[in-house]
Protein backbone atom coordinates (compact mmCIF):
# COMPACT_ATOMS: atom_id res chain seq x y z
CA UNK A 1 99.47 98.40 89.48
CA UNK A 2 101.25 96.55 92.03
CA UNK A 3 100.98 93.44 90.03
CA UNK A 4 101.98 95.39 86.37
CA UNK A 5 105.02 95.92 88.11
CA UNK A 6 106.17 93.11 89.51
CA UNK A 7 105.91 91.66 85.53
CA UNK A 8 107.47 93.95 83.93
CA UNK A 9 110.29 93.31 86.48
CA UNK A 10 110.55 89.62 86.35
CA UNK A 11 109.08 88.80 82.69
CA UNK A 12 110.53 91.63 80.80
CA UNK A 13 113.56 92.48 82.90
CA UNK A 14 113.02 96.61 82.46
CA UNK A 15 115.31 97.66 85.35
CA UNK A 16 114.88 98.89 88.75
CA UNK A 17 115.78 102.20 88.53
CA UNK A 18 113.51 102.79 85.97
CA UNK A 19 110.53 102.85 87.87
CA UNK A 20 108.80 106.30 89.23
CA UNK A 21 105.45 105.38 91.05
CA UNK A 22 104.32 108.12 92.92
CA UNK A 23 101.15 108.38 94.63
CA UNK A 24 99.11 110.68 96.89
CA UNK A 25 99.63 109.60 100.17
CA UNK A 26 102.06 108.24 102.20
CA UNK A 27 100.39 105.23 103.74
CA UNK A 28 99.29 104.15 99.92
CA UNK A 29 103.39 104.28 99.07
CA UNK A 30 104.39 102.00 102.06
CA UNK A 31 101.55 99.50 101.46
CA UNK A 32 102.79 99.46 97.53
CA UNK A 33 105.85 98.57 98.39
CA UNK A 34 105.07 96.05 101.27
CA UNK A 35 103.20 94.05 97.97
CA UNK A 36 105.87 94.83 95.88
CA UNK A 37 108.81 93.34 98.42
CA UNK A 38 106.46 90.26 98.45
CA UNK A 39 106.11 90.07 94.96
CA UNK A 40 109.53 90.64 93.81
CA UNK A 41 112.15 90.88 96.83
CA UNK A 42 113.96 93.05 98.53
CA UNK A 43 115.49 94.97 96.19
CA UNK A 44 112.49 96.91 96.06
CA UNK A 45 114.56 100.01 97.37
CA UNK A 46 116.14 101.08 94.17
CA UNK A 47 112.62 101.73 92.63
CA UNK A 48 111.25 105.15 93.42
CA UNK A 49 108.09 104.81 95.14
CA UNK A 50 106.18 107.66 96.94
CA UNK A 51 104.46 110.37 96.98
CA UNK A 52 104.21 113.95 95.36
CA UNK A 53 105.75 115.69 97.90
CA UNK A 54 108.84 113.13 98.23
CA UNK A 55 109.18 113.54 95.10
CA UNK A 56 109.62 116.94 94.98
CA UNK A 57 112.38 116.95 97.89
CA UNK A 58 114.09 114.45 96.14
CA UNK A 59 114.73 116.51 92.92
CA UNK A 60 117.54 118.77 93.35
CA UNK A 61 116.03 122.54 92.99
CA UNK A 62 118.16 123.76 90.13
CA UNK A 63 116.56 121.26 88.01
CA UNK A 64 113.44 123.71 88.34
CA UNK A 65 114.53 126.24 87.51
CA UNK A 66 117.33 125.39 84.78
């Protein structure tokens, strides 16, 4: 998936922020975005990338329950 992304940054230019990769734990998140910094650069940080839960906290609650 890693490697998806990284092309479909730098061949097809889709930006950053539209990225949500979320996965189940949080050592799998840091190592995805360890390959991804490699792959890509540092600007890794505007792409969402984590888990379920951080996801969750990250989402303001009245979009819940709206």
């Amino acid at each position: 998936m890693t490697v998806r992304l990284a092309y479909l940054l730098a061949e097809r230019r889709v930006a950053l922020e539209a990225f949500l990769v979320v996965t189940f734990t949080t050592r799998a998140a840091r190592e995805m975005r360890e390959r991804l910094e490699r792959l890509v650069g540092s600007h890794v940080d505007r792409v969402f990338l984590g888990t379920f839960h951080s996801l969750r906290v990250q989402l303001p609650l009245s979009s819940w329950y709206s």
